[in-house]
Protein backbone atom coordinates (compact mmCIF):
# COMPACT_ATOMS: atom_id res chain seq x y z
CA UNK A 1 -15.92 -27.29 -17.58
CA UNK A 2 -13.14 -27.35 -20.37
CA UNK A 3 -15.39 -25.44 -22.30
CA UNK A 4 -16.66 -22.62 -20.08
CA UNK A 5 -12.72 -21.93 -19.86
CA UNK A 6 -11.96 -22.47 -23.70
CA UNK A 7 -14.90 -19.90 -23.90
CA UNK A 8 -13.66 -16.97 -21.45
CA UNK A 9 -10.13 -17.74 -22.67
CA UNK A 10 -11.38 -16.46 -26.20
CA UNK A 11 -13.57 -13.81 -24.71
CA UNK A 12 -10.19 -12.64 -23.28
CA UNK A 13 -8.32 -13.02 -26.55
CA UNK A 14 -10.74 -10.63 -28.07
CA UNK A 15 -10.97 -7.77 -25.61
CA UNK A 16 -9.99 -4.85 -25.53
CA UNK A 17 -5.93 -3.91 -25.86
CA UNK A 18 -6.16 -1.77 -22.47
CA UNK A 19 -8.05 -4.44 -20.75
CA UNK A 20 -5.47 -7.17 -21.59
CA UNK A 21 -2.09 -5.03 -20.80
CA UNK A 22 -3.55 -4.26 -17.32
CA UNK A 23 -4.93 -7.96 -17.03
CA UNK A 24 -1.19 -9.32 -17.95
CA UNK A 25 0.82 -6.76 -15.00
CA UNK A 26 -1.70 -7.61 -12.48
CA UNK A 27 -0.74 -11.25 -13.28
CA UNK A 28 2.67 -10.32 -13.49
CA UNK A 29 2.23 -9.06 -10.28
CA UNK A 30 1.14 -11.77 -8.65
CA UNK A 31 3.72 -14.34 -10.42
CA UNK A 32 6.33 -12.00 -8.89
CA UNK A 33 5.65 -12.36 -5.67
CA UNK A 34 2.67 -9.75 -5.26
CA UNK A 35 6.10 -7.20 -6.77
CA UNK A 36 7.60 -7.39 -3.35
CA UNK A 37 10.71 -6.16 -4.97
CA UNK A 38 12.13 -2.99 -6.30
CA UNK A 39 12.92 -4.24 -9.67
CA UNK A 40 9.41 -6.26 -9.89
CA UNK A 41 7.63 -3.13 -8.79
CA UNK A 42 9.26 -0.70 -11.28
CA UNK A 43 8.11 -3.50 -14.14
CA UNK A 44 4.63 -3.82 -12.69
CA UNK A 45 4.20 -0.24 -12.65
CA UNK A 46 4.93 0.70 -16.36
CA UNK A 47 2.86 -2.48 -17.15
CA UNK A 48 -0.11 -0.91 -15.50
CA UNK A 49 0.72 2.92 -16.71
CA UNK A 50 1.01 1.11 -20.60
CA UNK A 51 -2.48 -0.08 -20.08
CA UNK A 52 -3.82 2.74 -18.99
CA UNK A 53 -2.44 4.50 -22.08
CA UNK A 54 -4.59 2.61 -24.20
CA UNK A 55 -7.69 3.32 -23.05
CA UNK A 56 -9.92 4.92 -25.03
CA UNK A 57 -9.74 7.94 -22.13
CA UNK A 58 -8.19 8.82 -19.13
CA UNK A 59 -10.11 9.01 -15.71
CA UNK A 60 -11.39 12.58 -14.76
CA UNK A 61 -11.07 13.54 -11.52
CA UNK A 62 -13.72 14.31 -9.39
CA UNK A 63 -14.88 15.67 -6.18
CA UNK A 64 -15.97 12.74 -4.77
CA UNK A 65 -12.43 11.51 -5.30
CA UNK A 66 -10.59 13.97 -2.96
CA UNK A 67 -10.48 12.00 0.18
CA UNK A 68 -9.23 8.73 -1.85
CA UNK A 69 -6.33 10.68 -3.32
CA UNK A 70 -4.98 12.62 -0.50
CA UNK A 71 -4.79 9.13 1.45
CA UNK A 72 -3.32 7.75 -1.40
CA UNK A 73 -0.94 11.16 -1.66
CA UNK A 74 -0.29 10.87 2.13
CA UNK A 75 0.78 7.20 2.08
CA UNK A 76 2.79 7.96 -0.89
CA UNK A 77 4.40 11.13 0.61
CA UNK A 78 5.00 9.05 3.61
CA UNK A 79 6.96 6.33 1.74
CA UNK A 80 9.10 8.60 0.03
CA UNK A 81 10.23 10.26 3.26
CA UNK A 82 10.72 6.93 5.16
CA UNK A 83 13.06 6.29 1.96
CA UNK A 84 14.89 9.43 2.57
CA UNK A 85 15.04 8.72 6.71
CA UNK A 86 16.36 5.37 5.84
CA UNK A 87 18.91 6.53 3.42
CA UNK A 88 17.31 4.58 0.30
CA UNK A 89 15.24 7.40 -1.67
CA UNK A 90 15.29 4.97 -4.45
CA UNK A 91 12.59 2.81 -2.02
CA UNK A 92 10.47 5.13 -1.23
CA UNK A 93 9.92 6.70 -4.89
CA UNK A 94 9.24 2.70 -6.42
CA UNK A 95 6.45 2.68 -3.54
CA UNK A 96 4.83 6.21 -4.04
CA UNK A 97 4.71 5.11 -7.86
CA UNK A 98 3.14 2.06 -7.09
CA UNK A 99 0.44 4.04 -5.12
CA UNK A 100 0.25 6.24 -7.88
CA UNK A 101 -0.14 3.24 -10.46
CA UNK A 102 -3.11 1.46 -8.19
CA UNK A 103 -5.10 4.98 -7.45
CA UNK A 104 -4.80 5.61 -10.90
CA UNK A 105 -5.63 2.15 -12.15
CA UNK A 106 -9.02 2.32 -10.00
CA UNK A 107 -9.92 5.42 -11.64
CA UNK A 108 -9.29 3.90 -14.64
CA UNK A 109 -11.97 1.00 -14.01
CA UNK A 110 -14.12 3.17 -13.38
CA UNK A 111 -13.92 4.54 -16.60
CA UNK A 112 -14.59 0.90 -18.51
CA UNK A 113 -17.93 0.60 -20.17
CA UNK A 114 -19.90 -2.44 -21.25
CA UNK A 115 -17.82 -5.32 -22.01
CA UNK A 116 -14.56 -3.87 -21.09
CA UNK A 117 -15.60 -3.93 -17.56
CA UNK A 118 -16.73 -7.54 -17.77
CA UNK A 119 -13.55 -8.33 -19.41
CA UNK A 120 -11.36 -7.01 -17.30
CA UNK A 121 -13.32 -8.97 -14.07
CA UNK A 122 -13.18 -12.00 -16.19
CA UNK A 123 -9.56 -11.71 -16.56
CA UNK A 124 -9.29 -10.76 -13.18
CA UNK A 125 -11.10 -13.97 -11.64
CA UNK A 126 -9.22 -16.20 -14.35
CA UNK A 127 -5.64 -14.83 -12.68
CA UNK A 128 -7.02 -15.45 -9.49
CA UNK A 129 -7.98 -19.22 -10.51
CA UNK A 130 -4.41 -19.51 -11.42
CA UNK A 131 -2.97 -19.07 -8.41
CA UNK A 132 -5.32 -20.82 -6.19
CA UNK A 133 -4.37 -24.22 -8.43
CA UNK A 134 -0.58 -23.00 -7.96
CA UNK A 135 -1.25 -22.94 -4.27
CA UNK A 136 -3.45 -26.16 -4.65
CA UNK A 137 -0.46 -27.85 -6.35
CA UNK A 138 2.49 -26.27 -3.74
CA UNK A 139 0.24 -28.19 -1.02
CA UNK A 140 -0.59 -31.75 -2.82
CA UNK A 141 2.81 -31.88 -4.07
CA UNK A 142 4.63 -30.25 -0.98
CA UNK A 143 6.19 -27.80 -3.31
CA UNK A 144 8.33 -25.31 -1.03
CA UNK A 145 7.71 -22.57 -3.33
CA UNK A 146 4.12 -22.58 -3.74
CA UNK A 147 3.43 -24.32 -0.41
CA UNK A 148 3.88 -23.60 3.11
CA UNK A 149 4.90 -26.13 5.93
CA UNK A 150 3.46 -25.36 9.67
CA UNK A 151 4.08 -27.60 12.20
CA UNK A 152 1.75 -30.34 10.76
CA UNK A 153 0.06 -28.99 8.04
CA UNK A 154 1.09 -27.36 4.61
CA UNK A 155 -0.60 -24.06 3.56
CA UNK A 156 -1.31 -22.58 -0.02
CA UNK A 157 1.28 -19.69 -0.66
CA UNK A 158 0.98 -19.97 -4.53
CA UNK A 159 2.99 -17.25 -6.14
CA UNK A 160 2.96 -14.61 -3.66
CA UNK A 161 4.80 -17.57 -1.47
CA UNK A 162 3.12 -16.30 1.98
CA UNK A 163 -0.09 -17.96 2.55
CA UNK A 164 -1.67 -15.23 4.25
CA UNK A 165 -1.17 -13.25 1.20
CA UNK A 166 -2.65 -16.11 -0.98
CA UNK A 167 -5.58 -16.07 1.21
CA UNK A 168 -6.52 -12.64 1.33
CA UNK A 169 -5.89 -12.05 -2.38
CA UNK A 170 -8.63 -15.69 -2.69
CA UNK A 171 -10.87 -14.32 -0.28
CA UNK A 172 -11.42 -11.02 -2.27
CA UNK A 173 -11.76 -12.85 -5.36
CA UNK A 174 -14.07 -15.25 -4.00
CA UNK A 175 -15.96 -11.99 -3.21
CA UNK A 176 -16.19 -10.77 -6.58
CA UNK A 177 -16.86 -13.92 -8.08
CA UNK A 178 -20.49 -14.43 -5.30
CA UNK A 179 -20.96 -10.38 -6.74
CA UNK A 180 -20.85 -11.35 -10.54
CA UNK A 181 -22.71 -14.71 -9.93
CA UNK A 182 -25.70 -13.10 -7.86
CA UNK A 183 -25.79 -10.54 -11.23
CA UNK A 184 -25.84 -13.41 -13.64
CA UNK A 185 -26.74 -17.16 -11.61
CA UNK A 186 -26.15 -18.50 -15.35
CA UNK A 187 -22.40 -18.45 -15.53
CA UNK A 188 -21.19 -21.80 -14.04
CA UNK A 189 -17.24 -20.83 -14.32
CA UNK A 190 -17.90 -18.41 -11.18
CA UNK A 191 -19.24 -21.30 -9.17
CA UNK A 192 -15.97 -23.25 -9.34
């Protein structure tokens, strides 16, 4: 098992700049509290804008992406005017970047070939490993930041220190992980 990790630890080490930039602020992003707050957002943001910088090309847009982006533009546009409403512009514009940064980071993806792609899913799962053992630990240990007391029972919360957060964040990973194991039944890291 040490060595399957040893392995996609290197495998990491050696990808792609782009990949590991937008690997690190996704991480970052989940060690501060899924960037709940202003200052973490603005951070996680030009993170993910640096990586995307480094690619080898930006994401054209297409047709087929209309519908994704006026959502996206919509939610954003909404944000920015519940700022304004609420007297706190400042809000609203950290939020419609952040939409900006995730739309535009999903094009990106999509524009990873080859390895890069299975880098950046690698990196991805390993991230996602991280904070299930966080959580893991915050329950055996009855660590108040990374665990979660209910009447009678403690709950993972991890990093993003709300457990339903933790679990929906696991349960999508644990989604990807059954899609890249039913592509390749070989790799034993995506079992655990």
């Amino acid at each position: 098992m040490g060595g399957g990790i040893a392995r996609a630890f290197r495998r990491f080490v050696a990808a792609d700049s782009s990949v590991q930039v937008i690997v690190a602020g996704l991480a970052l992003a989940l060690y501060l509290q899924g960037a709940y707050y202003g200052w973490a957002q603005l951070v996680v943001t030009v993170i993910l804008f640096a990586g995307m910088l480094l690619l080898p090309r930006l994401p054209e847009f297409r047709r087929e992406d209309l519908p994704v982006v006026l959502a996206a533009a919509s939610f954003a546009g909404w944000a920015v005017v519940d700022g304004v409403l609420k007297h706190q512009p400042g809000a609203g514009v950290r939020y419609a970047l952040l939409v900006a940064a995730v739309v535009v980071f999903a094009g990106c993806c999509r524009e990873l070939r080859g390895g890069a792609q299975t880098d950046l899913v690698r990196g991805l799962i390993i991230v996602c490993c991280l904070v299930a053992a966080l959580g893991w630990v915050g329950v055996v240990a009855h660590h108040g930041t990374w665990g979660f007391e209910s009447p009678g029972l403690w709950r993972a919360s991890s990093t993003l220190t709300y457990p339903n957060a933790t679990a929906a964040l696991l349960a999508i990973a644990g989604l990807v992980c059954l899609a890249v194991r039913a592509l390749d039944p070989e790799v034993r890291l995506l079992g655990v």
